[in-house]
N, C-alpha and C. Protein backbone atom coordinates (compact mmCIF):
# COMPACT_ATOMS: atom_id res chain seq x y z
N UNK A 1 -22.46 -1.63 -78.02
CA UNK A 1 -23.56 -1.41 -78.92
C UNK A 1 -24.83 -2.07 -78.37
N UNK A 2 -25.05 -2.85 -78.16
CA UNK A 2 -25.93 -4.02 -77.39
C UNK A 2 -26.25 -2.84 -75.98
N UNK A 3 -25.45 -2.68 -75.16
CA UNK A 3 -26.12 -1.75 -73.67
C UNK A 3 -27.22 -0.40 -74.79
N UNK A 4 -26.83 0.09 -75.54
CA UNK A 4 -26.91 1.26 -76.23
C UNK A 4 -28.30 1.00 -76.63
N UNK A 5 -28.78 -0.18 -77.65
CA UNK A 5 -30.00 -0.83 -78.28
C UNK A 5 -30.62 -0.97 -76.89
N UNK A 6 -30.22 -1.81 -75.61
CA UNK A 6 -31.12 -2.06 -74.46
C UNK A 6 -31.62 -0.97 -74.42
N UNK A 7 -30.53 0.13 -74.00
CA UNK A 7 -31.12 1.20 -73.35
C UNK A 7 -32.48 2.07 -74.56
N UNK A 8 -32.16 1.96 -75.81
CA UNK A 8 -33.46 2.30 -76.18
C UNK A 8 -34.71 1.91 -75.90
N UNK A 9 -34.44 0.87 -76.06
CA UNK A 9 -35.90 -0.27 -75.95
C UNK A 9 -36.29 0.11 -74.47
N UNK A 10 -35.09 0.12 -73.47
CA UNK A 10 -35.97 0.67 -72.24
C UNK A 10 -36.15 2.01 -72.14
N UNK A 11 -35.96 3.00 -72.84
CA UNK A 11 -36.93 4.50 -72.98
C UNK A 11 -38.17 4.32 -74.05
N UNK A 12 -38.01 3.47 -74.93
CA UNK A 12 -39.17 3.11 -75.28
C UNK A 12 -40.77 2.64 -74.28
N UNK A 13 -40.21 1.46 -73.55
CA UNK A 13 -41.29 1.34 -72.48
C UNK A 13 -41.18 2.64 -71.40
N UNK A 14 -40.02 3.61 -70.89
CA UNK A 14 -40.93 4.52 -70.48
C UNK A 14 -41.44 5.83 -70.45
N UNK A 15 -41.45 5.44 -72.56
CA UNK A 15 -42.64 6.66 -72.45
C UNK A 15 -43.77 6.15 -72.81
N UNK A 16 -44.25 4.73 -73.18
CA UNK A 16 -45.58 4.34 -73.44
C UNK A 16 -45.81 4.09 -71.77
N UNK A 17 -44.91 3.58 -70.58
CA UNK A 17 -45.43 3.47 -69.62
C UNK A 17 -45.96 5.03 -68.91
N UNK A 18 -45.63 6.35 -69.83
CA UNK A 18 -46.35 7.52 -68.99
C UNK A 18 -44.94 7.92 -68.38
N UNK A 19 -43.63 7.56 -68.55
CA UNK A 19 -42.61 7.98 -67.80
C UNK A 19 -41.65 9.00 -68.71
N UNK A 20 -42.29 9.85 -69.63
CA UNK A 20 -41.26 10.36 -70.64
C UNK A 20 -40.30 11.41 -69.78
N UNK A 21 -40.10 11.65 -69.04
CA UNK A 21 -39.26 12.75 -68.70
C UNK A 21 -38.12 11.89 -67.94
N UNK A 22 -38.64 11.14 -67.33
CA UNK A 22 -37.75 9.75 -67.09
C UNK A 22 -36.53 9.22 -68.07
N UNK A 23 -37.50 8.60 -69.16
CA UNK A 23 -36.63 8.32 -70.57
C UNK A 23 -35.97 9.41 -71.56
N UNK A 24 -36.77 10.98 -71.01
CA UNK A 24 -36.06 11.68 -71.63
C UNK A 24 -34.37 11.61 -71.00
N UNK A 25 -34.40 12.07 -69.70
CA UNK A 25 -32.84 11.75 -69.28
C UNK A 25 -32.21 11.03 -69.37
N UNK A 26 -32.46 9.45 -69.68
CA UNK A 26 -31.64 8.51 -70.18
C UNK A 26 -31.32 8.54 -71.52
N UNK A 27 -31.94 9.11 -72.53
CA UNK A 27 -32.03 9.40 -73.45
C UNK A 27 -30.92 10.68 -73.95
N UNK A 28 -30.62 11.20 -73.10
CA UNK A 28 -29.81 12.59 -73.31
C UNK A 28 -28.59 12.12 -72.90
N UNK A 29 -28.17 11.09 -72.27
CA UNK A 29 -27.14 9.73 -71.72
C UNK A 29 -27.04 9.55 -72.64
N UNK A 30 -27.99 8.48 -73.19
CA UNK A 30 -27.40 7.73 -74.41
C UNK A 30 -26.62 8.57 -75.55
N UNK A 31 -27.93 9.74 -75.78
CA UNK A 31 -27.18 10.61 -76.80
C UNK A 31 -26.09 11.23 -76.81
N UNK A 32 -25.38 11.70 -75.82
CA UNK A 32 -23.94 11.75 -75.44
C UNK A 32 -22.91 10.85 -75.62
N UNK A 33 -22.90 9.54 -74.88
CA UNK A 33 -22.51 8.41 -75.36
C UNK A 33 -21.79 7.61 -76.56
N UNK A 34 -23.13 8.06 -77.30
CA UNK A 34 -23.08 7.90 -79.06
C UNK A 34 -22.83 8.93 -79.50
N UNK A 35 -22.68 10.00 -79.27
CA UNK A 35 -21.90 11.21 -79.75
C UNK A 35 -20.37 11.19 -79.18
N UNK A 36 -19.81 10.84 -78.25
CA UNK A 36 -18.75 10.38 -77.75
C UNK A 36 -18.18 9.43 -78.61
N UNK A 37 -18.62 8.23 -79.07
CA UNK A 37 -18.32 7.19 -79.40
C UNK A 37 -18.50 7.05 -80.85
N UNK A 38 -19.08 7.70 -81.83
CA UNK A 38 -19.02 8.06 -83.04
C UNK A 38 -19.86 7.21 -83.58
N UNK A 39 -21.21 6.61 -82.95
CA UNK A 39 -22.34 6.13 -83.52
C UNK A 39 -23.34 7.17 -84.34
N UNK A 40 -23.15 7.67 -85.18
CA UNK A 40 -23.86 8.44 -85.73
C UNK A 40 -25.73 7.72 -85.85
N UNK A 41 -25.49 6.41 -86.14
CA UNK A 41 -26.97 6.45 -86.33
C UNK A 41 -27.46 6.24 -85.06
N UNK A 42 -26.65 5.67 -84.32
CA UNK A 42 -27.51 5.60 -82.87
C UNK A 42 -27.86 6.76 -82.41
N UNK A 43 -27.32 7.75 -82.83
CA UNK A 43 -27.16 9.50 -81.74
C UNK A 43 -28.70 10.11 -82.70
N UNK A 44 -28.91 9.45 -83.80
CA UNK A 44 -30.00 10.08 -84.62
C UNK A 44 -31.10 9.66 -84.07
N UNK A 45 -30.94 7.93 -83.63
CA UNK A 45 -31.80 6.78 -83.07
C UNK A 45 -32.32 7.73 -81.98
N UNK A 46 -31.19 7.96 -80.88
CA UNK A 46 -31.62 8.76 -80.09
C UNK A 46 -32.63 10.10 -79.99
N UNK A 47 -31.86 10.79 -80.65
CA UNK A 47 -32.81 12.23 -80.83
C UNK A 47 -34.39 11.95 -81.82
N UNK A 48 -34.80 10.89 -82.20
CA UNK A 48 -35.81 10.60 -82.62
C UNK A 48 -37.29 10.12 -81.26
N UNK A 49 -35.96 9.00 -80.65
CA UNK A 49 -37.06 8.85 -79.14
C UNK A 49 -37.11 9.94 -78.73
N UNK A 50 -36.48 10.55 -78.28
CA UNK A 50 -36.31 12.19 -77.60
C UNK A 50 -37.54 12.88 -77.53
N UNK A 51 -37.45 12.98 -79.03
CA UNK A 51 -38.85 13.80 -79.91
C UNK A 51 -40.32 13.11 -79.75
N UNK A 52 -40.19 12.04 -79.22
CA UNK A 52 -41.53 11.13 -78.83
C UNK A 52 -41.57 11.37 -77.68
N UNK A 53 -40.81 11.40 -77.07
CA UNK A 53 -40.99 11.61 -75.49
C UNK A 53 -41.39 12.88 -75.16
N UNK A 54 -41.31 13.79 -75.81
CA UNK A 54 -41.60 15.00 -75.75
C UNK A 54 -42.77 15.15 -76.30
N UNK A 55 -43.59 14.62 -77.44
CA UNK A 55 -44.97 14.79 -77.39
C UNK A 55 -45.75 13.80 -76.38
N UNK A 56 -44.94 12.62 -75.92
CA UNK A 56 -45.72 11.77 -75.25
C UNK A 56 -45.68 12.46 -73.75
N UNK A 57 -45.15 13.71 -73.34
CA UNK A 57 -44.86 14.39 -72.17
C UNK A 57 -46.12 15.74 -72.44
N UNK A 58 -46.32 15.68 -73.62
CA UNK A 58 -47.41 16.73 -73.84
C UNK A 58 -46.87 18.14 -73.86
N UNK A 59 -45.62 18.04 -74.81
CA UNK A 59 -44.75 18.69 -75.37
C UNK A 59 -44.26 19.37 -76.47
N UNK A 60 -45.80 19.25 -77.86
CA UNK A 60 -45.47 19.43 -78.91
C UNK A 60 -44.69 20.14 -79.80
N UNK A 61 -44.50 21.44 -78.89
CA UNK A 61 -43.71 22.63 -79.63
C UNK A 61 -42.26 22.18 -79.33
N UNK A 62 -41.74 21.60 -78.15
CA UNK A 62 -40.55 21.21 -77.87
C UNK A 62 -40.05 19.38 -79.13
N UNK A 63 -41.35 19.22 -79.02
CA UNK A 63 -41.40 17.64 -80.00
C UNK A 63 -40.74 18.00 -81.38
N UNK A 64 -41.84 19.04 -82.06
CA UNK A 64 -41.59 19.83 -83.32
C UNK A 64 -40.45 20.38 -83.47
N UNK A 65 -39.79 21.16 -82.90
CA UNK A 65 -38.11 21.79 -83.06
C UNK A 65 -37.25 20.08 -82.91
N UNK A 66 -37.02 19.41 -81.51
CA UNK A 66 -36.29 18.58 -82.09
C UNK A 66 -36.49 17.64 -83.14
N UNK A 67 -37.47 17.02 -83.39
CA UNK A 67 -37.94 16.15 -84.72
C UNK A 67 -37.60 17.10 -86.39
N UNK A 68 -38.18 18.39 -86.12
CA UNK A 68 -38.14 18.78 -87.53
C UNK A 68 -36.20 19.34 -87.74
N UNK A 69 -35.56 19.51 -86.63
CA UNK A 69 -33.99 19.37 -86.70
C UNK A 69 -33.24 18.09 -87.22
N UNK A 70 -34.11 17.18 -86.22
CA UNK A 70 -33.26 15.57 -86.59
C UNK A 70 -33.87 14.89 -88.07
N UNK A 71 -34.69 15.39 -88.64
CA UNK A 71 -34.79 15.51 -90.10
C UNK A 71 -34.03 16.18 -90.50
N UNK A 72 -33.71 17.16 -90.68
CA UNK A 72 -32.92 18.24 -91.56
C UNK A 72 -31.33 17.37 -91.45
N UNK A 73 -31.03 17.08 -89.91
CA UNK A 73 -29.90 16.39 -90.08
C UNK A 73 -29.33 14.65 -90.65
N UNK A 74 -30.50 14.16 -90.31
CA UNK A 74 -30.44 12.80 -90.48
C UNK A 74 -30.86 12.37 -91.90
N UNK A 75 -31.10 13.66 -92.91
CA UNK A 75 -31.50 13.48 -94.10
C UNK A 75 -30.16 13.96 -94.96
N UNK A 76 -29.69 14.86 -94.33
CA UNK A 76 -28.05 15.29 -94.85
C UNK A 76 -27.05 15.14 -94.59
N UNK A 77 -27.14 13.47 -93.72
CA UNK A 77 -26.24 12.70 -93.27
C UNK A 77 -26.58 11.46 -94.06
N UNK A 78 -27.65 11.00 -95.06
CA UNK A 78 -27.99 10.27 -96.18
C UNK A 78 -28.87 9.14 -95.30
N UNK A 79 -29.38 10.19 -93.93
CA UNK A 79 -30.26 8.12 -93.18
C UNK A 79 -31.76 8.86 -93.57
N UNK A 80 -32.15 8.29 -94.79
CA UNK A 80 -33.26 8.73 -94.90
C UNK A 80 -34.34 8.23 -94.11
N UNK A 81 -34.45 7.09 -93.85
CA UNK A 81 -35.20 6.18 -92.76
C UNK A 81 -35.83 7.07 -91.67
N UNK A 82 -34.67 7.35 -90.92
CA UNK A 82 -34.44 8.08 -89.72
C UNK A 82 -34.83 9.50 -90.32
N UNK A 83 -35.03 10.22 -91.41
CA UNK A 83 -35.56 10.97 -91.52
C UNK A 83 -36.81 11.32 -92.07
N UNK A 84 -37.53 10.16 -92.36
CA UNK A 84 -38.71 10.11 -92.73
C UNK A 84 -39.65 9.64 -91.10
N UNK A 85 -38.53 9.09 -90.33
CA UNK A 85 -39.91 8.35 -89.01
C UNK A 85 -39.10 9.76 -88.36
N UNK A 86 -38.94 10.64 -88.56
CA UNK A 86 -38.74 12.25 -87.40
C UNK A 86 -40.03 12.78 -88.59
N UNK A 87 -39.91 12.95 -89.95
CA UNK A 87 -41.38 13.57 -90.21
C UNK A 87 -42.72 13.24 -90.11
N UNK A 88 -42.37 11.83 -89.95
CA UNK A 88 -44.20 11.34 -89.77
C UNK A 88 -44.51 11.40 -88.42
N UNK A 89 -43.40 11.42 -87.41
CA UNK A 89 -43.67 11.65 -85.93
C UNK A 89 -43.55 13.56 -85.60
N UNK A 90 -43.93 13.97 -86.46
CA UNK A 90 -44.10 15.57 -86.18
C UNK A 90 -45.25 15.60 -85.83
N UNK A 91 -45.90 17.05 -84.93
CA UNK A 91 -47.25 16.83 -84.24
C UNK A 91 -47.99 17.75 -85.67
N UNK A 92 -49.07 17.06 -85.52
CA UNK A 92 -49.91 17.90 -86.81
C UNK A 92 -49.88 17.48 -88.25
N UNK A 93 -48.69 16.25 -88.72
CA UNK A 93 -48.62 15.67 -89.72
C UNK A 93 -49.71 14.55 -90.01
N UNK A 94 -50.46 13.99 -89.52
CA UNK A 94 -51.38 12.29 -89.40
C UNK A 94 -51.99 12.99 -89.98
């Protein structure tokens, strides 16, 4: 669980460092991983950076399908949290 949290925090720095396609593939790791391993909120955790990395890649239409999915799912899996930071991180919502 601990490698899993690192590894977010380091796709976090690289998509503010400008590296999202980078962190997208580690990111598609992790999300496997935790889909393997039956972390449900981590695999949501995941597909939320995903969706950042993809507008931070200048990606919005690809941002928008996965974000407005990992709402639909992460809200009818009861993580409302996780489904409220996939709607406020939709492009066109601010």
């Amino acid at each position: 669980m601990v490698r899993i949290k690192a590894g977010f925090a380091e796709a976090e720095v690289e998509i503010l460092s400008g590296r999202a396609a980078e962190a997208g593939r580690n990111l598609n790791a992790l999300q496997a991983r935790t889909m393997h391993d039956g972390f449900a909120v981590f695999e949501l955790e995941a597909r939320l950076l995903l969706g950042r990395a993809e507008l931070r890649a200048g990606r919005p239409a690809a941002a928008r399908a996965q974000l407005g999915r990992l709402e639909f799912d992460a809200r009818g899996k009861g993580f409302l949290l996780i489904a409220r930071q996939a709607s406020a991180s939709l492009p066109g919502v601010h």
